[in-house]
Protein backbone atom coordinates (compact mmCIF):
# COMPACT_ATOMS: atom_id res chain seq x y z
CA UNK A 1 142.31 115.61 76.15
CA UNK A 2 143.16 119.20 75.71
CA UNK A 3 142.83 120.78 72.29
CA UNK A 4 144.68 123.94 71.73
CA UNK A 5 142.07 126.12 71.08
CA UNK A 6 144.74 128.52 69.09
CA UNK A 7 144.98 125.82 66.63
CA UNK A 8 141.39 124.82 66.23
CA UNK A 9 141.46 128.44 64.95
CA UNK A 10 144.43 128.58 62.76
CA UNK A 11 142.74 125.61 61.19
CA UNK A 12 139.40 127.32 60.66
CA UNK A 13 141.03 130.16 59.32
CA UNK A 14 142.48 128.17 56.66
CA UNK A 15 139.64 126.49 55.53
CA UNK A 16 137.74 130.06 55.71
CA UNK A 17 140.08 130.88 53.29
CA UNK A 18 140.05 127.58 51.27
CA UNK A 19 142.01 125.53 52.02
CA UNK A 20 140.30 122.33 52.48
CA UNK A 21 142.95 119.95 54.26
CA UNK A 22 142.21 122.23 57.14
CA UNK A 23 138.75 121.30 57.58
CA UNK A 24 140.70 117.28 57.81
CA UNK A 25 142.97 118.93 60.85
CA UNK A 26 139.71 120.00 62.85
CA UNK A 27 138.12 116.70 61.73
CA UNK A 28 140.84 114.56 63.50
CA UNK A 29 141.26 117.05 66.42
CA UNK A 30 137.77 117.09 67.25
CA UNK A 31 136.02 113.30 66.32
CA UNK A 32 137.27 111.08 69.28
CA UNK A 33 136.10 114.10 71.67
CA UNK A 34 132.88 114.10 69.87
CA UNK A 35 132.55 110.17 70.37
CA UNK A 36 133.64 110.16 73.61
CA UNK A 37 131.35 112.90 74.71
CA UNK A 38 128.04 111.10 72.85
CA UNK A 39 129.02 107.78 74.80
CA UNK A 40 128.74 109.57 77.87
CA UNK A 41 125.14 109.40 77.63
CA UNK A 42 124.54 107.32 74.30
CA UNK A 43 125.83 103.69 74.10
CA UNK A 44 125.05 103.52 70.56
CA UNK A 45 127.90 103.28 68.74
CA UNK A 46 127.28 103.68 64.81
CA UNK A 47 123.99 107.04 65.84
CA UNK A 48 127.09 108.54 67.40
CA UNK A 49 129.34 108.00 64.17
CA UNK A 50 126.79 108.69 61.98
CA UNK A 51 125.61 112.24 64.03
CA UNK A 52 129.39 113.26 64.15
CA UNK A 53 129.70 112.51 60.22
CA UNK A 54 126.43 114.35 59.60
CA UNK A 55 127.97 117.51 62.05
CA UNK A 56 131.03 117.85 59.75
CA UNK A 57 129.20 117.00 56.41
CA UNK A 58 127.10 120.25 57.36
CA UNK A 59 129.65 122.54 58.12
CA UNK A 60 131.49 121.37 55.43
CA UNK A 61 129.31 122.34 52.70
CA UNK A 62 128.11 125.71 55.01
CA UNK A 63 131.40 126.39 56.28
CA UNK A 64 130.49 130.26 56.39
CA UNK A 65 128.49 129.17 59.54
CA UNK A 66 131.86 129.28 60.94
CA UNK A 67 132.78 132.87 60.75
CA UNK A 68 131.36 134.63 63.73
CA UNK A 69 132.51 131.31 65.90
CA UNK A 70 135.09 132.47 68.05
CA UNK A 71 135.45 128.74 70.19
CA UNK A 72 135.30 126.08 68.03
CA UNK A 73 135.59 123.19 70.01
CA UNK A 74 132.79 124.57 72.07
CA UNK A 75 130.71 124.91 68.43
CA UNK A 76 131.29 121.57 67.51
CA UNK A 77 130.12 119.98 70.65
CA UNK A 78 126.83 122.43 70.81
CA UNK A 79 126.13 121.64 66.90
CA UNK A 80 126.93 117.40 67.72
CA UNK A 81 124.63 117.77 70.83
CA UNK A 82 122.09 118.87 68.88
CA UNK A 83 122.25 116.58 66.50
CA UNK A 84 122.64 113.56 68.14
CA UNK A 85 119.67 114.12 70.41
CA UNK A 86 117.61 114.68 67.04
CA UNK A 87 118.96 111.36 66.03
CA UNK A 88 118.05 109.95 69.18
CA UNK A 89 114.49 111.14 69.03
CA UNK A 90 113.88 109.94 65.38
CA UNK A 91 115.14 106.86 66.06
CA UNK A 92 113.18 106.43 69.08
CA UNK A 93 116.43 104.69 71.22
CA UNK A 94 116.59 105.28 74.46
CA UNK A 95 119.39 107.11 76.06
CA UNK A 96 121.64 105.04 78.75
CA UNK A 97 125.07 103.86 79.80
CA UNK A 98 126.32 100.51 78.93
CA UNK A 99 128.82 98.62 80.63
CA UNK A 100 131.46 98.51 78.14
CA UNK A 101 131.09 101.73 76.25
CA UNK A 102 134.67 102.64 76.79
CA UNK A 103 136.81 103.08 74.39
CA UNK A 104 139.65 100.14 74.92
CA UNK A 105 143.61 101.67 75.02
CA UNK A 106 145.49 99.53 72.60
CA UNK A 107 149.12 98.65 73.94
CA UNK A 108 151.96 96.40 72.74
CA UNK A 109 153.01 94.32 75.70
CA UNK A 110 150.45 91.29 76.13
CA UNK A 111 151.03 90.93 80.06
CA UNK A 112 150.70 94.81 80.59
CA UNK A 113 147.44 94.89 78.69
CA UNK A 114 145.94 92.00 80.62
CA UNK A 115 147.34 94.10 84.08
CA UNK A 116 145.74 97.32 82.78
CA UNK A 117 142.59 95.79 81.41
CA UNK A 118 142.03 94.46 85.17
CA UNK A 119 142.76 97.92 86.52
CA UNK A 120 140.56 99.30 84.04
CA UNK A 121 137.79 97.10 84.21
CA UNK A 122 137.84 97.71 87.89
CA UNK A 123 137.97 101.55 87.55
CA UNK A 124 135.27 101.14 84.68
CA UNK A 125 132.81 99.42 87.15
CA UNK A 126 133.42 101.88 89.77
CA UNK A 127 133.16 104.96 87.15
CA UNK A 128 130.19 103.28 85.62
CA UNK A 129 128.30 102.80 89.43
CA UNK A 130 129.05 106.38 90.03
CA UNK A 131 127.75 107.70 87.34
CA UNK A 132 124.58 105.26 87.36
CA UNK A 133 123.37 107.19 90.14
CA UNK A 134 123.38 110.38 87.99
CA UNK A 135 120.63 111.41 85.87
CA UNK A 136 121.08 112.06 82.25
CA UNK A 137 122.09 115.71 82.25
CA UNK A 138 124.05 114.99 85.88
CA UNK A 139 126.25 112.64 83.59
CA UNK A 140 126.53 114.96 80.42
CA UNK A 141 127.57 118.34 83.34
CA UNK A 142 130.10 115.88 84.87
CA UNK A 143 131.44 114.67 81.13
CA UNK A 144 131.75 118.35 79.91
CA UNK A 145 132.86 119.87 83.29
CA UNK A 146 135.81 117.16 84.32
CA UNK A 147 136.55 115.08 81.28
CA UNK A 148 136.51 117.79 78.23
CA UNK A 149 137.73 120.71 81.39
CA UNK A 150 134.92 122.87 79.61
CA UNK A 151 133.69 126.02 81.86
CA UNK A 152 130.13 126.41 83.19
CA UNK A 153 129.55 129.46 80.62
CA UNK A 154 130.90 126.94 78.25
CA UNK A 155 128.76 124.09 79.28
CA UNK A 156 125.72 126.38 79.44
CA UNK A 157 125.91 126.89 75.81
CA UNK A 158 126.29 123.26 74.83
CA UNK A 159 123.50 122.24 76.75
CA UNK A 160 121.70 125.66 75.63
CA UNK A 161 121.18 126.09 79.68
CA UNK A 162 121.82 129.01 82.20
CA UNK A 163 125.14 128.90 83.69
CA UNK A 164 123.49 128.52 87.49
CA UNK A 165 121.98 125.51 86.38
CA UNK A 166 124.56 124.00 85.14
CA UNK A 167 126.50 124.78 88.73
CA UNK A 168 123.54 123.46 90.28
CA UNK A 169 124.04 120.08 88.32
CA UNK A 170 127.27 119.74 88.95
CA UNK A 171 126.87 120.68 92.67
CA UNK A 172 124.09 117.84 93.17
CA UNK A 173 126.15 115.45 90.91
CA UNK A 174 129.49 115.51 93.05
CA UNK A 175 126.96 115.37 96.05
CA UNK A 176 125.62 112.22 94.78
CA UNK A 177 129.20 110.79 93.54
CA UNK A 178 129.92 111.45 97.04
CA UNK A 179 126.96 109.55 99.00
CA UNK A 180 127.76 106.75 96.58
CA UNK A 181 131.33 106.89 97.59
CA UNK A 182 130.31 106.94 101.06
CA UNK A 183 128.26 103.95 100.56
CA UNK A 184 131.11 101.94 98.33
CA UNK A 185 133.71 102.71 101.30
CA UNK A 186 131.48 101.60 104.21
CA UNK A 187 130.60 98.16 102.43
CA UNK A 188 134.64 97.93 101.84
CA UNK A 189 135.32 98.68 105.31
CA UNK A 190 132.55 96.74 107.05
């Protein structure tokens, strides 16, 4: 999902200048991003709530740490990084994909979900051996790179990385992605 970084801005603005229900806009334009991007590397569902909650709660009440931010989105995802790995580390969990850490697409038509859960579940095995072959920060480049359509010099700053490593990850990611492919297509063929 693509948020309009002109509104993230408009929003911040407001709340800069008090008015609080702004601060709710960014909330709900930036929290399923947020827990999307921690399960990318985190299948613990309620550290991931609880770090996102903890991200806003601290803005919140020092929202002047806002002022000299001039991409927001980017912000948020640096500050939630942060945090969630210190979360991580105190609770001494260990970081790793599950199988079903996905979240589920509600629809209305019974038979359509059950056709769409199939294709999904098929896609989410397939997305889910790709990205097993990926080391943590492999996964987190691809997440940021292709699902959130962040830049490198973007990415570099979440992961508080230079911006050639961060093209170096992504390089040997889509180079493993590949060989798996390879792999995947040859036992489909043979």
């Amino acid at each position: 999902m693509t948020i309009d970084e002109e509104l993230l801005n408009r929003y911040k603005d407001a709340f800069l200048s008090g008015e609080e229900i702004a601060f709710a806009h960014i909330y709900q334009l930036l929290a399923k991003d947020l827990y999307a991007y921690g399960l990318s590397f985190h299948a613990h569902h309620e550290l991931i709530e609880d770090a996102i909650h903890d991200v806003f709660i601290k803005i919140y009440t020092n929202k002047m740490l806002l002022q000299k931010v001039n991409n927001l989105k980017n912000y948020f995802f640096g500050v939630f990084r942060h945090h969630l790995f210190f979360l991580i580390k105190k609770e001494s969990l260990h970081i790793y994909m599950g199988e079903n850490d996905y979240p589920e697409q509600l629809e209305t038509n019974m038979e359509e979900q059950w056709i769409e859960q199939e294709d999904e579940s098929e896609k989410k095995a397939l997305v889910n051996r790709l990205m097993s072959g990926l080391n943590i920060h492999q996964r987190e480049v691809v997440y940021l790179r292709y699902m959130e359509g962040f830049s490198c010099e973007e990415v570099s700053k979440i992961m508080k990385i230079d911006v050639q490593s961060v093209k170096n990850l992504t390089y040997r990611a889509m180079k493993k992605i590949k060989t798996i492919l390879a792999s995947i297509l040859t036992l489909l063929i043979c």
